[in-house]
PDB file of N, CA and C in Angstrom:
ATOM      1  N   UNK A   1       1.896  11.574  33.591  1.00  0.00           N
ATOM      2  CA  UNK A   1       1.901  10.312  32.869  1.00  0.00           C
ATOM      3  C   UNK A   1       3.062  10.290  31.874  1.00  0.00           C
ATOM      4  N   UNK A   2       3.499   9.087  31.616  1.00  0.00           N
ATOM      5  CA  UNK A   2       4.272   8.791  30.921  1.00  0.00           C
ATOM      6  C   UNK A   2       4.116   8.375  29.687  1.00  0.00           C
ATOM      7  N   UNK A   3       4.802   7.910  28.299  1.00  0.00           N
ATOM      8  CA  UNK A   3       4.668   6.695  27.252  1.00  0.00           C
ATOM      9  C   UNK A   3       4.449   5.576  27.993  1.00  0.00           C
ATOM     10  N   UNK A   4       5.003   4.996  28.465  1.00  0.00           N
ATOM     11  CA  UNK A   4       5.178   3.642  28.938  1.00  0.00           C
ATOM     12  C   UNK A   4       3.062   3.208  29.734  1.00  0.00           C
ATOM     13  N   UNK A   5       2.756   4.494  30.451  1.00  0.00           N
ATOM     14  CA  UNK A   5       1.452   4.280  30.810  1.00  0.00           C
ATOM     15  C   UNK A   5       0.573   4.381  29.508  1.00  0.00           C
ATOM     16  N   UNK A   6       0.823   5.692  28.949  1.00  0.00           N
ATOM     17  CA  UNK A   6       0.030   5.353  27.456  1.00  0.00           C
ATOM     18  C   UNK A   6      -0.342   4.047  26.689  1.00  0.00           C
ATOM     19  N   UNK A   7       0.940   3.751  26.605  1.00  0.00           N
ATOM     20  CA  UNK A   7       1.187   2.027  25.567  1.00  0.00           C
ATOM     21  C   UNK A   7       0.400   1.398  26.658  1.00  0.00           C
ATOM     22  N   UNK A   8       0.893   1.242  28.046  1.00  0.00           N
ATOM     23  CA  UNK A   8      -0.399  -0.014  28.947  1.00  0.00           C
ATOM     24  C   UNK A   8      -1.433   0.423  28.903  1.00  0.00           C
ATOM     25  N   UNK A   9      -2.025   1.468  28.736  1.00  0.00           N
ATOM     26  CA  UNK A   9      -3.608   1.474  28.770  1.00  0.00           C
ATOM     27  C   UNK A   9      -3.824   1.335  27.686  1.00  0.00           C
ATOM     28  N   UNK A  10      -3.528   1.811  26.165  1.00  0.00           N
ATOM     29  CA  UNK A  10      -3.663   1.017  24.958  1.00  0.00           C
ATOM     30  C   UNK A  10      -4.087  -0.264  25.280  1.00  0.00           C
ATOM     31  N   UNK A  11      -3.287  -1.018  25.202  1.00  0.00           N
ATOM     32  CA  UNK A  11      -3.111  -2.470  25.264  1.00  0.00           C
ATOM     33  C   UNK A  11      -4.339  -3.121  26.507  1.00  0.00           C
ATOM     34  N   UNK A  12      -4.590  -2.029  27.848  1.00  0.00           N
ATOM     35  CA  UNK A  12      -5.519  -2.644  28.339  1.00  0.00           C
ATOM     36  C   UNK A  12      -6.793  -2.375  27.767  1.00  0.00           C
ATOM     37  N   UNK A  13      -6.795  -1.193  27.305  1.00  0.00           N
ATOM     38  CA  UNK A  13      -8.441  -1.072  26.552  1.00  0.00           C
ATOM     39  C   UNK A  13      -8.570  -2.044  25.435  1.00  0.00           C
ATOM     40  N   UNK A  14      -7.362  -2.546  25.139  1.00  0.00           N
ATOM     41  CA  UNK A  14      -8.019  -3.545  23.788  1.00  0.00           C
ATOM     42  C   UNK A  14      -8.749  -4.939  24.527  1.00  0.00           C
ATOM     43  N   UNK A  15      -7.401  -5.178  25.561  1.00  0.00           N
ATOM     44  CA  UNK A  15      -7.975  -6.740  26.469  1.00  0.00           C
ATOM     45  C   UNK A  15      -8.862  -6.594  26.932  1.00  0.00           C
ATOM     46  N   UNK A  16      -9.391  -5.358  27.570  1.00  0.00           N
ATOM     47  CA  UNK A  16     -10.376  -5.505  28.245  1.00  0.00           C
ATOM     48  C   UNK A  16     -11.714  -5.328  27.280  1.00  0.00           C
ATOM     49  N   UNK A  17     -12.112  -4.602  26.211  1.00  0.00           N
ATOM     50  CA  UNK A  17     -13.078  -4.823  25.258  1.00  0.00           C
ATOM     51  C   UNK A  17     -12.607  -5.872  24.072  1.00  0.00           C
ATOM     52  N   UNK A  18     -13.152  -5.503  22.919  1.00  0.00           N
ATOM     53  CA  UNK A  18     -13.032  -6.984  22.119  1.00  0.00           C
ATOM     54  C   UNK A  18     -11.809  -7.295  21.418  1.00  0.00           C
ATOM     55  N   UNK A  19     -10.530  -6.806  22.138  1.00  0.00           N
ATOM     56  CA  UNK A  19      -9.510  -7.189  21.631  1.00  0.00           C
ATOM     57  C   UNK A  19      -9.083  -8.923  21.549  1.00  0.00           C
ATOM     58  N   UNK A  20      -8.207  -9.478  20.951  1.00  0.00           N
ATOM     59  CA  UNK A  20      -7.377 -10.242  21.164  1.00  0.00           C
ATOM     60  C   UNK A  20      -5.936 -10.366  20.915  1.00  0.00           C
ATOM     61  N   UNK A  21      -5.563 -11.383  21.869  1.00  0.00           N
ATOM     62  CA  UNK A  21      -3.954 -11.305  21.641  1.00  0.00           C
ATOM     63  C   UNK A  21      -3.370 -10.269  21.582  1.00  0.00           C
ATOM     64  N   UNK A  22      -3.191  -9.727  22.292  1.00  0.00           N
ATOM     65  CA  UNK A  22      -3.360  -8.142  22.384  1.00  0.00           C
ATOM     66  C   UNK A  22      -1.131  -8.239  22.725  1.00  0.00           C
ATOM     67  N   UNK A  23      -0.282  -7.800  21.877  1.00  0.00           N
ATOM     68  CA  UNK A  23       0.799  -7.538  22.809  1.00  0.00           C
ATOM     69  C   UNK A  23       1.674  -6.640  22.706  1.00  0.00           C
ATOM     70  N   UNK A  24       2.822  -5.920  23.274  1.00  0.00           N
ATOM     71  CA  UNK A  24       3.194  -4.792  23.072  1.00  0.00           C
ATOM     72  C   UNK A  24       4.849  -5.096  22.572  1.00  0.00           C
ATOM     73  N   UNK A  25       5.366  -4.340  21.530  1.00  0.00           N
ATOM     74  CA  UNK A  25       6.506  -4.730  21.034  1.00  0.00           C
ATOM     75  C   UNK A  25       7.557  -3.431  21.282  1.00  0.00           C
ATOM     76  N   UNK A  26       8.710  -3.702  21.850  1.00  0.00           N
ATOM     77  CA  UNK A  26       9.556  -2.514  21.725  1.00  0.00           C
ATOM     78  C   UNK A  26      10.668  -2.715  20.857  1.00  0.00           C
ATOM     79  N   UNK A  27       9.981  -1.419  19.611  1.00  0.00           N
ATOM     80  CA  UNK A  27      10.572  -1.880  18.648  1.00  0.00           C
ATOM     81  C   UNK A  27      11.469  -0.468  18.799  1.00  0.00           C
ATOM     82  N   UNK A  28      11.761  -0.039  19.792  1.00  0.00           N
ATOM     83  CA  UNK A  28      12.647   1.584  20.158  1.00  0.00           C
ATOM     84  C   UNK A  28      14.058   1.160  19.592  1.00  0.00           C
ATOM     85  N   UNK A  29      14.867  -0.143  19.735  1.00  0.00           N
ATOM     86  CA  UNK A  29      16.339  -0.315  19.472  1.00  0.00           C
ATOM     87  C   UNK A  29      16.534  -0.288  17.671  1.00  0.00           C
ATOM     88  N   UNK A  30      15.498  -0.778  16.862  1.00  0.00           N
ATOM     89  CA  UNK A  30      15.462  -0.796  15.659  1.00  0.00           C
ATOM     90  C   UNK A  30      14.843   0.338  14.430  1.00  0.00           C
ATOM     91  N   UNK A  31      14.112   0.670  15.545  1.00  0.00           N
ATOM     92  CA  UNK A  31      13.743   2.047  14.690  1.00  0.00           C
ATOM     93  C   UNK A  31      13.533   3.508  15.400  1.00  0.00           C
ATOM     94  N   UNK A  32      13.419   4.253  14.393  1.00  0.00           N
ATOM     95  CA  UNK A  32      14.034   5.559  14.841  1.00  0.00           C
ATOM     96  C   UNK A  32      12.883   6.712  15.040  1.00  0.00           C
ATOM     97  N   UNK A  33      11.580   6.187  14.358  1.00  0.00           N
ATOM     98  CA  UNK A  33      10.167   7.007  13.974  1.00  0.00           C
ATOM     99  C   UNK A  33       9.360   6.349  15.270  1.00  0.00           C
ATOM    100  N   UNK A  34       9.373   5.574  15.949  1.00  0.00           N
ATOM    101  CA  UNK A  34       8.650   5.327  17.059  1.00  0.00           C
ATOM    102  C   UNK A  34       9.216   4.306  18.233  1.00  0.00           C
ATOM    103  N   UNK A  35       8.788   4.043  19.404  1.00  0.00           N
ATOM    104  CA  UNK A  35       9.640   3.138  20.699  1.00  0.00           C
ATOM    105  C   UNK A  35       8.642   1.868  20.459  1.00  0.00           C
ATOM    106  N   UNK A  36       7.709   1.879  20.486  1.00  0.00           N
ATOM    107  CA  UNK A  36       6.575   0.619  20.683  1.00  0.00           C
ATOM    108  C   UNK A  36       5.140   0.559  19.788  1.00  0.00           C
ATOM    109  N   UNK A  37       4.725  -0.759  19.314  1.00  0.00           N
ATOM    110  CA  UNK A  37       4.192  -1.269  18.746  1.00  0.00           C
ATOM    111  C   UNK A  37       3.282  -1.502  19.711  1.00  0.00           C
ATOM    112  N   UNK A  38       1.625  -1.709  19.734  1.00  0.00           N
ATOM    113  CA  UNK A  38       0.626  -2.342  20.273  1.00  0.00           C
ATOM    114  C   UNK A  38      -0.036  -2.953  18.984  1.00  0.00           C
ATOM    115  N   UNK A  39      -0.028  -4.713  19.344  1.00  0.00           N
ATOM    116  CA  UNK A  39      -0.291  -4.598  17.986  1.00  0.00           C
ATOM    117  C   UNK A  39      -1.765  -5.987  18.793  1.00  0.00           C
ATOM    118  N   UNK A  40      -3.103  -5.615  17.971  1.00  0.00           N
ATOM    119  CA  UNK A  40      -4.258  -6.157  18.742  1.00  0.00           C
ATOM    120  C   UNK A  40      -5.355  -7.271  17.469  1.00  0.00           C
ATOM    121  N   UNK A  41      -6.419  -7.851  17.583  1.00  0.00           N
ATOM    122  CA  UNK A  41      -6.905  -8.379  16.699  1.00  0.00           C
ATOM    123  C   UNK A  41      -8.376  -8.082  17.260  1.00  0.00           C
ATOM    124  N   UNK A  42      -9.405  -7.980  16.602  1.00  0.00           N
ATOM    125  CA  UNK A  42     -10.745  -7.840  16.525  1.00  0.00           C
ATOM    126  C   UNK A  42     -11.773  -8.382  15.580  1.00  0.00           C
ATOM    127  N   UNK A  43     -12.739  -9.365  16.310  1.00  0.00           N
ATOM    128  CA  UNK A  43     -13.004 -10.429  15.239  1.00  0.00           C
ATOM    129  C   UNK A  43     -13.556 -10.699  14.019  1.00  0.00           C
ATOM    130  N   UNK A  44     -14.119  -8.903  13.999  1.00  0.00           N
ATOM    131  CA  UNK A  44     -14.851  -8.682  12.705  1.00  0.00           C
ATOM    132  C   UNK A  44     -14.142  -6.664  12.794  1.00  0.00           C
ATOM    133  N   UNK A  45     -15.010  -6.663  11.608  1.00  0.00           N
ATOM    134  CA  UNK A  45     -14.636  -4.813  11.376  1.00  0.00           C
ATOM    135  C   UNK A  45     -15.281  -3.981  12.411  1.00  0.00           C
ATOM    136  N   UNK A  46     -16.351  -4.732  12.928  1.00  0.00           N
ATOM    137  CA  UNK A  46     -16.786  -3.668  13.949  1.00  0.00           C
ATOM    138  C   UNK A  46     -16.190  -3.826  15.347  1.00  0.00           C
ATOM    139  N   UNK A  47     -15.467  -4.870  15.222  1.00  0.00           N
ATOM    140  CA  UNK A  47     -14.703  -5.098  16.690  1.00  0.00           C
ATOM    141  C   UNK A  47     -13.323  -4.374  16.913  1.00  0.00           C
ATOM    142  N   UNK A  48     -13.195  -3.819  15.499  1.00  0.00           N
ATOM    143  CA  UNK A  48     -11.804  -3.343  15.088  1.00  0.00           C
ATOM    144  C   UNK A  48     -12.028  -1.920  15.156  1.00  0.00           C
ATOM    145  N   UNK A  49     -13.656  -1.465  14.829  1.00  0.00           N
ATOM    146  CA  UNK A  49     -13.851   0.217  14.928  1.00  0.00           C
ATOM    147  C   UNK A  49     -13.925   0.438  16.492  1.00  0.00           C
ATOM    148  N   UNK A  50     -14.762  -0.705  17.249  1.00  0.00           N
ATOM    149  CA  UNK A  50     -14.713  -0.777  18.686  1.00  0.00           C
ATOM    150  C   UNK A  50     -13.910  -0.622  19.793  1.00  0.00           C
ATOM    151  N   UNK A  51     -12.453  -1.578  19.042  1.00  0.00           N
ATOM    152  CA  UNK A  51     -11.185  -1.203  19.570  1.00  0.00           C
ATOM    153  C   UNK A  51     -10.461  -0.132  19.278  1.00  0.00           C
ATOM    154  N   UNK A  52     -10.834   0.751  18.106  1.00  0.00           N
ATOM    155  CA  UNK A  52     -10.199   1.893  18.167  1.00  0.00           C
ATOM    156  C   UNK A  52     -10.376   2.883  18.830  1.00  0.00           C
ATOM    157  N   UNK A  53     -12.250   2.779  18.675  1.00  0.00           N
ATOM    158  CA  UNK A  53     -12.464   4.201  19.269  1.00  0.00           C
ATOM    159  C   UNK A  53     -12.406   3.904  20.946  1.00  0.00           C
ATOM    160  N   UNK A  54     -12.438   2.638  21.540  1.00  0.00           N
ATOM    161  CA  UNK A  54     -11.892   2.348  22.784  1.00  0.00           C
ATOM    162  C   UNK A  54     -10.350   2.746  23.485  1.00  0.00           C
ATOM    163  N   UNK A  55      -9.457   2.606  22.352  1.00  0.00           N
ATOM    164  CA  UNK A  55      -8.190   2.731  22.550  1.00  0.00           C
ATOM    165  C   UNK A  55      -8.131   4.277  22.713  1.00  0.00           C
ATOM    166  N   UNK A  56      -8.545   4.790  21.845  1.00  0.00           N
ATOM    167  CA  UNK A  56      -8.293   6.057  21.542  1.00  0.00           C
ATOM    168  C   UNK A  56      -8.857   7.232  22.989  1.00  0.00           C
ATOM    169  N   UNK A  57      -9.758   6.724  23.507  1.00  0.00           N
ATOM    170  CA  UNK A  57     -10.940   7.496  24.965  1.00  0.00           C
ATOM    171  C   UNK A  57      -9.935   6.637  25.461  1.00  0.00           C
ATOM    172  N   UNK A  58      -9.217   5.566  25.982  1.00  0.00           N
ATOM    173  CA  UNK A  58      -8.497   5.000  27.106  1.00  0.00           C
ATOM    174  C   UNK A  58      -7.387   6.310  27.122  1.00  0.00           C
ATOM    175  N   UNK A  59      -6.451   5.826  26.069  1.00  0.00           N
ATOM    176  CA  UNK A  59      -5.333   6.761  26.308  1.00  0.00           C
ATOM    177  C   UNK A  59      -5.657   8.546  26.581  1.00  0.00           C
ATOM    178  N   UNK A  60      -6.836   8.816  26.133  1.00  0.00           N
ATOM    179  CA  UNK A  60      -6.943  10.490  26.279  1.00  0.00           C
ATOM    180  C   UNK A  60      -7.485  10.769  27.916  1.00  0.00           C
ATOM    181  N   UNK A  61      -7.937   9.948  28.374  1.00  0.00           N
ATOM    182  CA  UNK A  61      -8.468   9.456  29.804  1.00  0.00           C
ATOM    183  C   UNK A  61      -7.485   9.708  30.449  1.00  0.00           C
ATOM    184  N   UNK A  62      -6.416   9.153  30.215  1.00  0.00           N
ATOM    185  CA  UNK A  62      -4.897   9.481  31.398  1.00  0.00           C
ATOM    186  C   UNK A  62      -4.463  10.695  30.842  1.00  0.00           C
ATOM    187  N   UNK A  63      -5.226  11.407  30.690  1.00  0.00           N
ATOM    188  CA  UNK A  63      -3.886  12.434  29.951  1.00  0.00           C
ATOM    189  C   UNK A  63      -2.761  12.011  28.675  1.00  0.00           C
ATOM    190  N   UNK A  64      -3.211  11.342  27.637  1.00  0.00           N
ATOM    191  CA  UNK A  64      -2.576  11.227  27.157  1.00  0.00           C
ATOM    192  C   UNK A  64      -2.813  11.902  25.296  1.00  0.00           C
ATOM    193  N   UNK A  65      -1.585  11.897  24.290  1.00  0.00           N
ATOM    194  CA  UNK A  65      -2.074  12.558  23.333  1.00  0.00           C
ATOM    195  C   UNK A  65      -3.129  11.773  22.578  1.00  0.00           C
ATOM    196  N   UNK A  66      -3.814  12.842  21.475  1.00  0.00           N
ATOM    197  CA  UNK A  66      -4.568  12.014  20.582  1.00  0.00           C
ATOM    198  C   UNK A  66      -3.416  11.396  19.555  1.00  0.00           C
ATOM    199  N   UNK A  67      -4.038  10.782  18.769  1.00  0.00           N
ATOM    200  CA  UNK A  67      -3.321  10.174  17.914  1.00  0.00           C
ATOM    201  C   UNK A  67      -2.794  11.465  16.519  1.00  0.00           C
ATOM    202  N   UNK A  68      -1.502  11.031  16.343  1.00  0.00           N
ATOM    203  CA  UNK A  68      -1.002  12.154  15.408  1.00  0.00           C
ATOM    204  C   UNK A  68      -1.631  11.417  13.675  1.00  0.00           C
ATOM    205  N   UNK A  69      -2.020  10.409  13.473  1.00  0.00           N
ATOM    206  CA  UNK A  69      -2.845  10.255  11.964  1.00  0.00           C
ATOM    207  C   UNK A  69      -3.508   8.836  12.493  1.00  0.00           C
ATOM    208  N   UNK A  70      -4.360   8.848  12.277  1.00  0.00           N
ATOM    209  CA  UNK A  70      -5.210   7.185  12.171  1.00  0.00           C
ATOM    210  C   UNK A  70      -5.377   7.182  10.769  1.00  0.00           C
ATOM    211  N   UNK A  71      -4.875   5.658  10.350  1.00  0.00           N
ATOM    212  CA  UNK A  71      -5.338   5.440   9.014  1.00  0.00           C
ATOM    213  C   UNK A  71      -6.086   3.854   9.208  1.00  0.00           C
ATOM    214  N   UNK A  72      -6.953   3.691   7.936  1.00  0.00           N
ATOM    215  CA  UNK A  72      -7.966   2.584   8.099  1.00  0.00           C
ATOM    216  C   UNK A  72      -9.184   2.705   8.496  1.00  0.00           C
ATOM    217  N   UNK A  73      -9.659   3.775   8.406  1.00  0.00           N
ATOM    218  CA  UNK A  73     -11.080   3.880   8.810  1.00  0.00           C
ATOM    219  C   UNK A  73     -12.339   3.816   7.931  1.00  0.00           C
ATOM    220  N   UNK A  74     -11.485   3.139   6.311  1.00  0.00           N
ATOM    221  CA  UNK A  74     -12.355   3.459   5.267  1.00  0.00           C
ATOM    222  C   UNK A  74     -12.923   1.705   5.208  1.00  0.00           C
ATOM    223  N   UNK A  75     -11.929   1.023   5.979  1.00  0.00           N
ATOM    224  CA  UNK A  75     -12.578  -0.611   5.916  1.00  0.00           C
ATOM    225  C   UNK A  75     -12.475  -0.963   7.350  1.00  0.00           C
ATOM    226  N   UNK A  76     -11.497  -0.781   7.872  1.00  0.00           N
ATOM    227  CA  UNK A  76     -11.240  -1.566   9.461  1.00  0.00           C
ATOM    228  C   UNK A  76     -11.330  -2.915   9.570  1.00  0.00           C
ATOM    229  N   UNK A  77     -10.266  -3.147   8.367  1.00  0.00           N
ATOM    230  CA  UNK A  77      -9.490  -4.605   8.112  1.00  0.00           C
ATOM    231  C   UNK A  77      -7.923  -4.531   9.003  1.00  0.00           C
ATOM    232  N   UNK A  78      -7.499  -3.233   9.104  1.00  0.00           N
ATOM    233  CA  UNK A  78      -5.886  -2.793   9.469  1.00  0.00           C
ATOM    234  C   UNK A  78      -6.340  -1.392  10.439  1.00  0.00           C
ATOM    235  N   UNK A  79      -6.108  -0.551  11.415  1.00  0.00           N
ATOM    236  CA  UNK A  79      -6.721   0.422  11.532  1.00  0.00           C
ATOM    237  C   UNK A  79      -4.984   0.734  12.081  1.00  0.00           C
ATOM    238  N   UNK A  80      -4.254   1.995  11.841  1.00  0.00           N
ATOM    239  CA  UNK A  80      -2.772   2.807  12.873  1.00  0.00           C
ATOM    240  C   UNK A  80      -3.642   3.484  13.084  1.00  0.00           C
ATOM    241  N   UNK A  81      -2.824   3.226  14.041  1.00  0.00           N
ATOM    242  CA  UNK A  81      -3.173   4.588  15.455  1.00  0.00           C
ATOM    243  C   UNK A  81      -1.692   5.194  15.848  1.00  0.00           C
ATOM    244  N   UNK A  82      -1.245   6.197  14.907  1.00  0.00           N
ATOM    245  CA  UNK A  82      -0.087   7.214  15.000  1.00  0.00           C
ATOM    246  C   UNK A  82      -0.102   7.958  16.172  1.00  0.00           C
ATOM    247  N   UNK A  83       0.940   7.812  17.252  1.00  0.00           N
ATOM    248  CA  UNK A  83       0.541   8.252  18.810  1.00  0.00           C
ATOM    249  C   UNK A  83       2.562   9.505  18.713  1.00  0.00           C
ATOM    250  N   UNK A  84       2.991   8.694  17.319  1.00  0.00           N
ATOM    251  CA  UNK A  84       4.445   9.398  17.676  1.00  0.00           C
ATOM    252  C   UNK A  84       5.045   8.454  18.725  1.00  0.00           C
ATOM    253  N   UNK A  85       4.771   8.687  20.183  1.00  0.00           N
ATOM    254  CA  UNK A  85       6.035   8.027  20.651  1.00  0.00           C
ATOM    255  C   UNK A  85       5.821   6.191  20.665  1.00  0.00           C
ATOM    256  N   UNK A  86       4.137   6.178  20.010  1.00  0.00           N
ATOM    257  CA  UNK A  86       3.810   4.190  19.994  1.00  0.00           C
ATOM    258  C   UNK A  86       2.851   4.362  18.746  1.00  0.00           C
ATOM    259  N   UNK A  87       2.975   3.170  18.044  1.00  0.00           N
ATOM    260  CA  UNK A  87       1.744   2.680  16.646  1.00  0.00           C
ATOM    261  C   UNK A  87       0.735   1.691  17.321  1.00  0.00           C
ATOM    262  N   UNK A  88      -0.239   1.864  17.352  1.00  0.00           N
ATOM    263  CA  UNK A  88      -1.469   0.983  17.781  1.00  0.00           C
ATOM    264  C   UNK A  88      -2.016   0.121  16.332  1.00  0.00           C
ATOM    265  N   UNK A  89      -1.534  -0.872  16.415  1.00  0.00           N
ATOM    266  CA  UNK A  89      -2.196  -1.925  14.920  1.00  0.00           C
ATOM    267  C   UNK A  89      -3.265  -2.600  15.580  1.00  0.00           C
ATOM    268  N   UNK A  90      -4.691  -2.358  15.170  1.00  0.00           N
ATOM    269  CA  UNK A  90      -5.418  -3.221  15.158  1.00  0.00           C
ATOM    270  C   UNK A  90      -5.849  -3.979  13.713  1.00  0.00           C
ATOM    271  N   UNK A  91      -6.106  -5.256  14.008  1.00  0.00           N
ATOM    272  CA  UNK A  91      -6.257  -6.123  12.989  1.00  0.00           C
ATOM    273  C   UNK A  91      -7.364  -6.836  12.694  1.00  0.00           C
ATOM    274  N   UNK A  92      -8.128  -6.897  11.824  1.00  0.00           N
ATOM    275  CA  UNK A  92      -9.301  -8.158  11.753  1.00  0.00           C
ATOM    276  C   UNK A  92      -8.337  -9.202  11.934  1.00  0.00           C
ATOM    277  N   UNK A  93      -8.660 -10.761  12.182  1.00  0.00           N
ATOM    278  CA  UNK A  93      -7.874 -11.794  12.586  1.00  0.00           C
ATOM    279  C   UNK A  93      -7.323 -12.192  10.931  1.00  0.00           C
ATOM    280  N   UNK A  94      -8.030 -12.363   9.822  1.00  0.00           N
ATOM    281  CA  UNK A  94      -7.384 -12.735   8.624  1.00  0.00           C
ATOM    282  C   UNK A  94      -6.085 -11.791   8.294  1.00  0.00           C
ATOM    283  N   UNK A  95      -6.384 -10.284   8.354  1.00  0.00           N
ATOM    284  CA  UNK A  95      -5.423  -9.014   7.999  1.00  0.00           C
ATOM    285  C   UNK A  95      -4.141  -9.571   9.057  1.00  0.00           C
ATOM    286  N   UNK A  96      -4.246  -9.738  10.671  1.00  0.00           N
ATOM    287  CA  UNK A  96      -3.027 -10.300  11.290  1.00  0.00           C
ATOM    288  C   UNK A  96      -2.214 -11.379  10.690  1.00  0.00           C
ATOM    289  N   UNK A  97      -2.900 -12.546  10.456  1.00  0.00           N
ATOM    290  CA  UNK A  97      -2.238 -13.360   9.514  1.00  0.00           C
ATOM    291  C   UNK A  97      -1.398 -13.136   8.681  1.00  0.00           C
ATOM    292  N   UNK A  98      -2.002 -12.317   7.706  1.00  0.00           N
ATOM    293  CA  UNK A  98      -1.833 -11.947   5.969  1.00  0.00           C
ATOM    294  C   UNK A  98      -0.517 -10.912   6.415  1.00  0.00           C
ATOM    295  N   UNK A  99      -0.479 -10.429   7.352  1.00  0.00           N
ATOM    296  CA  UNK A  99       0.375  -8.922   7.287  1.00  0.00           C
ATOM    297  C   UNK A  99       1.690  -9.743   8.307  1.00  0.00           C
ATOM    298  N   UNK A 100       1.273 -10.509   9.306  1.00  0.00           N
ATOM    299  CA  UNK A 100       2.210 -11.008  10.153  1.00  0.00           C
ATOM    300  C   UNK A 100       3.199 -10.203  10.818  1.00  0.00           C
ATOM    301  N   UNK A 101       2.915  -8.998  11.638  1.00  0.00           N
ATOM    302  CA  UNK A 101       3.352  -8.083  12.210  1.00  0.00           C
ATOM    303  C   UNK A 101       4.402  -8.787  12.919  1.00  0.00           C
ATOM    304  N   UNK A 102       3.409  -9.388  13.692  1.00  0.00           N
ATOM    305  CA  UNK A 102       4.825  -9.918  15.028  1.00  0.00           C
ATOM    306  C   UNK A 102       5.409 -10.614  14.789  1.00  0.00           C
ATOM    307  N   UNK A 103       5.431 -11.964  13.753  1.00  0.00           N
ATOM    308  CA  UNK A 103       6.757 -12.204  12.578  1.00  0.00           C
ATOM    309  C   UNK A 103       7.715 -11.317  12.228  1.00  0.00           C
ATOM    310  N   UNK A 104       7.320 -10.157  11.751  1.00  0.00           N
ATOM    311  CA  UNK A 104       8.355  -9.514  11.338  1.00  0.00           C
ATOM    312  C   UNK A 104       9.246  -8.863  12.144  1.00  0.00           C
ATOM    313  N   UNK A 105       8.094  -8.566  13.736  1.00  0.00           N
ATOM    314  CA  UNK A 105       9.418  -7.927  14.316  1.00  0.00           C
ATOM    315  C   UNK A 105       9.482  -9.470  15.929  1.00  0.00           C
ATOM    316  N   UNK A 106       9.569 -10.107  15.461  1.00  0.00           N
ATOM    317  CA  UNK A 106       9.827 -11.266  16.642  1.00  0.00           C
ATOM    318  C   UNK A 106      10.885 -11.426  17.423  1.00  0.00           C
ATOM    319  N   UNK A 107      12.112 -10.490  16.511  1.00  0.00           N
ATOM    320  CA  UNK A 107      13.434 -10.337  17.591  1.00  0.00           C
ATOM    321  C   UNK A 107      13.353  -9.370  18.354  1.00  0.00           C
ATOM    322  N   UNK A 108      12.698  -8.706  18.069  1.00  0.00           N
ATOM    323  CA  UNK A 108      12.363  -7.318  19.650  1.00  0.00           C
ATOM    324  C   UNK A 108      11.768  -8.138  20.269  1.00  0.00           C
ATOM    325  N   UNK A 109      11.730  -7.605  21.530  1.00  0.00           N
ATOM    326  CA  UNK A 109      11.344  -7.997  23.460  1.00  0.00           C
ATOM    327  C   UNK A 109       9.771  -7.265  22.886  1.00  0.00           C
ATOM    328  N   UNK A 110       9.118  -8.587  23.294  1.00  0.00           N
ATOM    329  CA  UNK A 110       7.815  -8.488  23.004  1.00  0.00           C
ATOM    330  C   UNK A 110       6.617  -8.798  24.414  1.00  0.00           C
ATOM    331  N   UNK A 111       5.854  -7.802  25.354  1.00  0.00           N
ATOM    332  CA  UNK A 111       5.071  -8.540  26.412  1.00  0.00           C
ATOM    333  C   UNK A 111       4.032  -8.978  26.204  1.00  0.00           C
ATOM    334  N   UNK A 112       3.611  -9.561  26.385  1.00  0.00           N
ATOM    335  CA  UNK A 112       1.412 -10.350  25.899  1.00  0.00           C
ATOM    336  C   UNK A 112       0.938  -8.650  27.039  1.00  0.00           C
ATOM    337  N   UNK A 113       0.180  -8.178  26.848  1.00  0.00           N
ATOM    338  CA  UNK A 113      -0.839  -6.957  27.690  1.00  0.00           C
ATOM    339  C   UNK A 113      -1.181  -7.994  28.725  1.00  0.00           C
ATOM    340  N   UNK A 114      -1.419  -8.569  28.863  1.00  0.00           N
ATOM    341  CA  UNK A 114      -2.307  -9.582  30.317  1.00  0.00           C
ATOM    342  C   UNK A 114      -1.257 -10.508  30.593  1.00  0.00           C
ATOM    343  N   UNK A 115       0.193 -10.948  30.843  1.00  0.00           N
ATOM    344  CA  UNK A 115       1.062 -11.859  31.021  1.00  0.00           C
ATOM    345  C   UNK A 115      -0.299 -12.778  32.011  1.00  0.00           C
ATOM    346  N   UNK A 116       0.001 -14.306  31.707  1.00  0.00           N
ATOM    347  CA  UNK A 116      -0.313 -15.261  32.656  1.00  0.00           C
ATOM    348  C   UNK A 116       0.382 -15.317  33.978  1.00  0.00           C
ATOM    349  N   UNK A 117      -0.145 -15.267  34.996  1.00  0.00           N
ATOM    350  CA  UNK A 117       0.158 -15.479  36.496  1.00  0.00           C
ATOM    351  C   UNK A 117       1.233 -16.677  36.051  1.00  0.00           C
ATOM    352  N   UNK A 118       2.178 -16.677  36.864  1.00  0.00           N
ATOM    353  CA  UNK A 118       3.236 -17.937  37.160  1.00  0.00           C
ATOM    354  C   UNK A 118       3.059 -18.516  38.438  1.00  0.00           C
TER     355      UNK A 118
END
């Protein structure tokens, strides 16, 4: 396995349990501490502990690492998921707002986890 499978199963364990808007950012050209962003929303705090500890059994499932620090586990308003080569942001939906992740990085090549059929 690769990063690149890591970050998609991230991103699918969020869509597929109570994630939303789930999308993946490669923020590899601008910064130097990690390649990609998964950045997810969960509609309350327990949808946000749900998606972590989901994310976290997805990616170790493929063979992949645990996370090198999770922080946010004292509210699970914001939760990182420190993977080194990707950051997993899950968000309560107000904290996405308030923090506006994908505002900030909107000039990186950004995919939705589930693209719509064309």
């Amino acid at each position: 396995m690769v990063v690149g499978d890591w970050v998609e199963a991230a991103a699918a364990a969020a869509e597929e349990g109570p994630g939303a808007d789930t999308v993946i950012i490669d923020v590899g050209e601008v910064l130097v501490i990690t390649d990609h962003f998964v950045i997810t929303s969960g509609a309350n705090t327990r949808a946000v502990r749900a998606l972590a500890e989901r994310i976290e059994e997805a990616v170790d499932l493929i063979g992949g690492p645990k996370p090198i620090c999770i922080e946010g586990l004292s509210d699970y308003e914001w939760v990182l998921m420190d993977y080194g080569d990707f950051v997993v942001h899950i968000f309560t939906a107000s904290s996405r707002d308030y923090y506006a992740l994908d505002l900030l990085w909107k000039d990186c090549p950004t995919l939705a986890a589930n693209p719509l059929p064309t």
